[in-house]
Structures are given as structure tokens and as C-alpha cells.
Protein backbone atom coordinates (compact mmCIF):
# COMPACT_ATOMS: atom_id res chain seq x y z
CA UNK A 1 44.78 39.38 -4.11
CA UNK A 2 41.68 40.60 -5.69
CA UNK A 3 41.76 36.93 -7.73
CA UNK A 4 41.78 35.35 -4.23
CA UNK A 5 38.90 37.27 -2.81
CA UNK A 6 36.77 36.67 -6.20
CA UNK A 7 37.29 32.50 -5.91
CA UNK A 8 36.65 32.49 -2.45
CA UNK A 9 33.43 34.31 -2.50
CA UNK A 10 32.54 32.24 -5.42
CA UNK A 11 33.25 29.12 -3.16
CA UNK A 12 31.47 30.80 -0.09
CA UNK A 13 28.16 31.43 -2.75
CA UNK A 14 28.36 27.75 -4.08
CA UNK A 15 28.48 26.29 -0.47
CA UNK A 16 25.39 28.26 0.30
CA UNK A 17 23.70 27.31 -2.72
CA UNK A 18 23.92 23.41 -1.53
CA UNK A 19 23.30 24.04 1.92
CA UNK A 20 20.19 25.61 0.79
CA UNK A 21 18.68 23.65 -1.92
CA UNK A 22 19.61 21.17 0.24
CA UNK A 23 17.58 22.26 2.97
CA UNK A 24 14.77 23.40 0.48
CA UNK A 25 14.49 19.38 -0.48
CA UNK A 26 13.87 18.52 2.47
CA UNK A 27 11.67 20.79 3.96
CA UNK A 28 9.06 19.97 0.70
CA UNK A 29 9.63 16.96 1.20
CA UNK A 30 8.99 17.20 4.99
CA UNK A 31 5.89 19.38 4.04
CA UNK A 32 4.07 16.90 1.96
CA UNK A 33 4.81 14.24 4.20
CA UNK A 34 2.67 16.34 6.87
CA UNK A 35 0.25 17.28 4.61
CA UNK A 36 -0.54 13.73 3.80
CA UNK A 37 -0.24 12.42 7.20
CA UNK A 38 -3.11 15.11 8.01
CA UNK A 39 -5.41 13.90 5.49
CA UNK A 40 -4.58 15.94 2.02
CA UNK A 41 -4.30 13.96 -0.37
CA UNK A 42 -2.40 10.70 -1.14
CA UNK A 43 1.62 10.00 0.17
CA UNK A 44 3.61 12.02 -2.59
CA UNK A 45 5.73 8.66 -2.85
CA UNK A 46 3.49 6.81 -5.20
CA UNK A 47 3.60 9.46 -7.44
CA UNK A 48 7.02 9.84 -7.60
CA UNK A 49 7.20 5.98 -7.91
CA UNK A 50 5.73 5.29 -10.94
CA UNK A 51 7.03 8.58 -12.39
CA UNK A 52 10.67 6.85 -11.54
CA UNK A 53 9.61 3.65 -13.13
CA UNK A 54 8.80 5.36 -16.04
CA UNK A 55 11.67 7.78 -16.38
CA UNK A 56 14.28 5.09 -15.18
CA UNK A 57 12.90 1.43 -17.12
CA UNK A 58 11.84 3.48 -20.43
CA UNK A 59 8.00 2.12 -19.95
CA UNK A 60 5.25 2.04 -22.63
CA UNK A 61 2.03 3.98 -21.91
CA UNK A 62 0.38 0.47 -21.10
CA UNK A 63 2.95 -0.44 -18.62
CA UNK A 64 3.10 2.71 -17.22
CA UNK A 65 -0.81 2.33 -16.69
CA UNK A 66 -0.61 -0.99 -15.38
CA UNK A 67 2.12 -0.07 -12.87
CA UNK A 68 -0.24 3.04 -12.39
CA UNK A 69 -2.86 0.58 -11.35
CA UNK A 70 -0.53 -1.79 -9.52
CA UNK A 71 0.56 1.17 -7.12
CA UNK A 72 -3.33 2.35 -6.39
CA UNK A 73 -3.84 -1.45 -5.45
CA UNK A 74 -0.94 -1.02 -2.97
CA UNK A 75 -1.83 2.71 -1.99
CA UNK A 76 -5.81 1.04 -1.18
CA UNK A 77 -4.13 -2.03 0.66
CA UNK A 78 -1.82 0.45 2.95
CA UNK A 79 -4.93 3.25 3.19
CA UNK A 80 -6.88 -0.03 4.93
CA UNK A 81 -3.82 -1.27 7.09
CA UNK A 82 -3.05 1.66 8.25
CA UNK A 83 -6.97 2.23 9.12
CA UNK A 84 -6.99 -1.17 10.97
CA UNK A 85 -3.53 -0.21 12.78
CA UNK A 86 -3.99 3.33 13.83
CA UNK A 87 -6.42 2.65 16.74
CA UNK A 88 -3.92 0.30 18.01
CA UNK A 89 -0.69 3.05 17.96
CA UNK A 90 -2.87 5.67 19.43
CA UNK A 91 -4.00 3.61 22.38
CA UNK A 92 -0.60 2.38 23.23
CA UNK A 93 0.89 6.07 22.88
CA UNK A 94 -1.80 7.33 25.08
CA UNK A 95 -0.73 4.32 27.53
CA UNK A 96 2.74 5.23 27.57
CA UNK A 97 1.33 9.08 28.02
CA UNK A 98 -0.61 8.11 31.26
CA UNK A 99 2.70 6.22 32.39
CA UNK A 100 4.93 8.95 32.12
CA UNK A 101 2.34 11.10 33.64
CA UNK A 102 2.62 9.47 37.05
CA UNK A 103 6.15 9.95 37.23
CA UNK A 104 5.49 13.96 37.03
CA UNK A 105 4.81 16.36 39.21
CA UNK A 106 1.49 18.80 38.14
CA UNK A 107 3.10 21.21 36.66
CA UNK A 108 5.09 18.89 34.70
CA UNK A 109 1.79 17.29 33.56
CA UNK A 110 0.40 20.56 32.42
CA UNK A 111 3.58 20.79 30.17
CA UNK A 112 3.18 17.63 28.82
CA UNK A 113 -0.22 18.06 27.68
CA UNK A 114 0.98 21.21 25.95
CA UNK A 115 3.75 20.09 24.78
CA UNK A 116 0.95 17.35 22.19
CA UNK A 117 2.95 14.85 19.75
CA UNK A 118 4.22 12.31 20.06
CA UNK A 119 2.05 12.08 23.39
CA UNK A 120 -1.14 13.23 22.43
CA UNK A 121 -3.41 14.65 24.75
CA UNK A 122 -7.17 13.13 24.97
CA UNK A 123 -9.09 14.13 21.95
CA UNK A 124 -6.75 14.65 19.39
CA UNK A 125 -6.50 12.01 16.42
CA UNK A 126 -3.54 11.15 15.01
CA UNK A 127 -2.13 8.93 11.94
CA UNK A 128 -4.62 10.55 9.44
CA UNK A 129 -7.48 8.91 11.70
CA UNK A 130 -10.08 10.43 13.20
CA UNK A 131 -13.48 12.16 12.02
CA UNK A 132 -12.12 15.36 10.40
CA UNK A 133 -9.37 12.93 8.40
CA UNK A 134 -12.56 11.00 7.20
CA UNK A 135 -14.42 14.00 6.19
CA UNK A 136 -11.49 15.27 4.08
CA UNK A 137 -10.23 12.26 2.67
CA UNK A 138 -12.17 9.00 2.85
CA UNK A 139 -10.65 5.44 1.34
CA UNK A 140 -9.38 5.29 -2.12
CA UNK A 141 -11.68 4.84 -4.64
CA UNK A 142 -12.26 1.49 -6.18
């Protein structure tokens, strides 16, 4: 019996190991993903890209530079895209905000505006746009 008891706490401690590594994973992962979105720093994915590449297709030092500098092309090219698009989402979230907000009754409005993301209430800046985004991290460098 005692044999029993030792495999199946074994099994019990294994399971809870995966569940929460697992979970670990993604909340990093979910954690730089915010950070970025807010403005620190560049999307962790590039990083990890080229790192891949490297690990994965055996690359020289001068490829791995090249797809280095490949990547910061792409990174500059989606930093400006996503500049030019941002205006665009907000405006059509804070549409859909000032739809749903006729369908609610005042105290349902005052929840709404507390409630914030994905409807954000006036003022707030979202998709790493906005002044204090700017301030903390302007465009790539070139």
C-alpha cells in the first residue's frame, strides 16, 4: 500500500509541476507582451526569432547579423504601420463605445467607463500610441 501512495503522490507532484510551468510560460509570455504593447521596449518575438534561426539553421555570425538586420528592417516597417494604423483602431473602438453606450441605461454607462479596455474611455491611448508611449519609446533607430 505504502508503494501505491508513494507513485501516486509522485504522479499528483509531476501533474502540478506541468500545470505550473505551464502556466508560468504563459504568464511571461503574457507579461512581455503587455509590457511591449505599453511602450517598453521592442516585441520579445524578434528576439526570440533570430535567436531560433540561429539555434535551429546552425547560422554563421554574418548570417546571424544579416538576419539581425533583416528583422530590425521588419521591426521599423511594423513600428511605422502600426503608427499609421493605431489612430484608425482607436477611433472605431471609441465608435463602437458611443454605440453601445446608447443602448445603456446611466448607471450602466458609469460601469462601462470603469470597466476601460477594450472600450476605452476618452483620454486614454491605446496600441503603444499616445504621448507618454512617445516619450518612452520613440521609432526605431535607423
Amino acid at each position: 500500500m505504502k508503494r501505491w501512495t508513494a507513485v501516486v503522490l509522485l504522479a499528483v507532484a509531476f501533474l502540478l509541476g506541468v500545470i505550473v510551468g505551464g502556466l508560468s510560460v504563459e504568464w511571461l509570455h503574457l507579461r512581455r507582451m503587455v509590457a511591449w504593447h505599453h511602450g517598453a521596449g521592442g516585441p520579445p518575438e524578434f528576439d526570440f526569432l533570430v535567436r531560433r534561426l540561429e539555434r535551429r539553421l546552425d547560422l554563421s555570425a554574418e548570417q546571424t547579423r544579416q538576419v539581425e538586420a533583416i528583422v530590425e528592417r521588419a521591426r521599423a516597417d511594423l513600428w511605422e504601420l502600426r503608427r499609421q494604423v493605431a489612430p484608425r483602431i482607436h477611433s472605431r473602438m471609441e465608435e463602437a463605445r458611443a454605440e453601445i453606450e446608447e443602448l445603456l441605461t446611466p448607471e450602466q454607462r458609469e460601469e462601462l467607463r470603469r470597466l476601460g479596455p477594450p472600450l476605452l474611455p476618452d483620454g486614454h491611448h491605446h496600441f503603444g500610441h499616445g504621448p507618454e508611449t512617445e516619450r518612452r519609446r520613440g521609432p526605431p533607430e535607423d
